[in-house]
Protein backbone atom coordinates (compact mmCIF):
# COMPACT_ATOMS: atom_id res chain seq x y z
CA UNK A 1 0.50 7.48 7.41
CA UNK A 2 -2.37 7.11 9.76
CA UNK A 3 -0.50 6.08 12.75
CA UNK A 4 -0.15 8.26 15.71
CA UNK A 5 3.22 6.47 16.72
CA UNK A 6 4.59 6.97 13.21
CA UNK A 7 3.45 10.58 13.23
CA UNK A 8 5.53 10.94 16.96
CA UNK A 9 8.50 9.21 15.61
CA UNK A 10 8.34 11.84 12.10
CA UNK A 11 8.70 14.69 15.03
CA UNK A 12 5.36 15.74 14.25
CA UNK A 13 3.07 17.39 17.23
CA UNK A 14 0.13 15.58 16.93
CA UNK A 15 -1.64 18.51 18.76
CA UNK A 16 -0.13 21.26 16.00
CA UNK A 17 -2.34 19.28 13.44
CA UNK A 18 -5.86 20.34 12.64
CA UNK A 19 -8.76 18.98 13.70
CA UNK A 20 -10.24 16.70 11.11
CA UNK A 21 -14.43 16.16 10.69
CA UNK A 22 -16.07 13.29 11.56
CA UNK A 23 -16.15 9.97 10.06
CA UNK A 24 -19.21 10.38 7.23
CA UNK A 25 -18.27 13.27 5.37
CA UNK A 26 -14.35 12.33 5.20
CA UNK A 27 -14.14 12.00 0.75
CA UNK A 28 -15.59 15.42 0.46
CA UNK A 29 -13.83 17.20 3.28
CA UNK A 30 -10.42 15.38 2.37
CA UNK A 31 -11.24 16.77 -1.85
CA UNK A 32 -11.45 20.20 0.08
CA UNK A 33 -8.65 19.42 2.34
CA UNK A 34 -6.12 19.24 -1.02
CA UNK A 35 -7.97 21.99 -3.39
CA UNK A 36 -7.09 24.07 -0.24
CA UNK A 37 -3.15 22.97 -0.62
CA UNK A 38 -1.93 23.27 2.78
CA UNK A 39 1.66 22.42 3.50
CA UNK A 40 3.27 18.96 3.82
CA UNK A 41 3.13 18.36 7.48
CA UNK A 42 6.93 17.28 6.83
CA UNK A 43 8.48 19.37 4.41
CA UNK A 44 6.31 22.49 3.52
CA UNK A 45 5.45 22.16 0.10
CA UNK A 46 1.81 21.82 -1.30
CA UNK A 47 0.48 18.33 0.13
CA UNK A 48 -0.81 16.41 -2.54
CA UNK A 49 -2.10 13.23 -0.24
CA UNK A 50 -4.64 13.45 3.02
CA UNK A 51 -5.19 11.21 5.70
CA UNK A 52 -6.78 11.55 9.18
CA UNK A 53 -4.34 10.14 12.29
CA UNK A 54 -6.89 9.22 15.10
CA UNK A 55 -4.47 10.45 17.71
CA UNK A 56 -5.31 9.42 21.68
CA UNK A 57 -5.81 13.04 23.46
CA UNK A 58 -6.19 14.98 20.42
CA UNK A 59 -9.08 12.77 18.59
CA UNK A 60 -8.99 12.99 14.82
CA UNK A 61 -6.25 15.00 12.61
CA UNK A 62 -5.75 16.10 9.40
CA UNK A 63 -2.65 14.85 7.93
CA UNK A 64 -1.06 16.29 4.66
CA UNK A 65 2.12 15.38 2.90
CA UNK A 66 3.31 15.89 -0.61
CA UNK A 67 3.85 12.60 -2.74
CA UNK A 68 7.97 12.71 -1.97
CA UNK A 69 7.64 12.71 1.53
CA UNK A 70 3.95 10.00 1.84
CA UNK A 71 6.23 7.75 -0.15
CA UNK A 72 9.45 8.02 2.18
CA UNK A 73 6.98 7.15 4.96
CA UNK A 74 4.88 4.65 3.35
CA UNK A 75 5.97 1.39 4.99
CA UNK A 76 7.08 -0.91 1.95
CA UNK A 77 6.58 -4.84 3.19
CA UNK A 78 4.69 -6.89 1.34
CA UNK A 79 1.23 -7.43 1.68
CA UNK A 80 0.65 -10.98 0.39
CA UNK A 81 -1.66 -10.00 -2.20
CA UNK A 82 -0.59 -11.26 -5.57
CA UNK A 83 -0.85 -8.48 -8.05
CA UNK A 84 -2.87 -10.24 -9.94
CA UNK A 85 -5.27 -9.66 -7.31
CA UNK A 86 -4.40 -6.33 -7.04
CA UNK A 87 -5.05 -5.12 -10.30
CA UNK A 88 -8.43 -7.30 -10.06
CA UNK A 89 -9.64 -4.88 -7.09
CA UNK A 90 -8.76 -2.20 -9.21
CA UNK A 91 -10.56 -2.65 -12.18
CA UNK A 92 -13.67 -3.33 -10.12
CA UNK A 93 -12.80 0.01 -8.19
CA UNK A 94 -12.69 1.46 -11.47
CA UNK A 95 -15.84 -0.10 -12.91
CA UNK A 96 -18.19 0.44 -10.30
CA UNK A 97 -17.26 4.34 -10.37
CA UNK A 98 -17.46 4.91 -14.32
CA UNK A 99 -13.74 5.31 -14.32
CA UNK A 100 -11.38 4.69 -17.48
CA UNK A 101 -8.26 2.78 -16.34
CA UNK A 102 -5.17 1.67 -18.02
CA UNK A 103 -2.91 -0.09 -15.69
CA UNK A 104 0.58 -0.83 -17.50
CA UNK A 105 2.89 -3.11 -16.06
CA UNK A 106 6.18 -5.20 -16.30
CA UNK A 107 4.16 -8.70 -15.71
CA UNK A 108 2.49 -10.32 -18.82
């Protein structure tokens, strides 16, 4: 939910949101972002998920929503990717940071 349009059409004041750093140090200051907890910029309750809107007149935002509410705004077409492919990127993702993953799924 990094889309100043979507934010609008959520009711969200894009200049209510706080001001988010710049581009480099995003993956630490988004870790600090959620130890911090601050509300779901929809509902209120802890967010669990951060994201930076790059909103025209009010540069970049923080944006913070708990899982319920960054799934119920995730948009849910398709992407073309196979999930074969998918699950490929992943376990490279995972390799190349040290990571243990399991993915389970329905497909064989």
């Amino acid at each position: 939910m990094e889309d100043a349009d979507q934010l609008r059409s959520l009711g969200v004041d894009l200049s209510a949101l706080d001001p988010a750093p710049p581009q480099t140090p995003r993956w630490d200051a988004g870790t600090e972002r959620l130890k911090a907890r601050h509300p779901c910029l929809l509902c209120g309750q802890p967010s669990s998920a951060v994201g930076i809107a790059h909103t025209p007149g009010h540069g970049r935002r923080w944006v913070g929503t708990c899982m319920p509410c960054l799934v119920a705004t995730t948009p849910s077409g398709r992407t073309g990717v196979s999930l074969t492919d998918t699950l490929a990127v992943l376990r490279e993702a995972a390799r190349e940071v040290g990571a243990v993953l399991k993915i389970i799924t329905d497909e064989a």
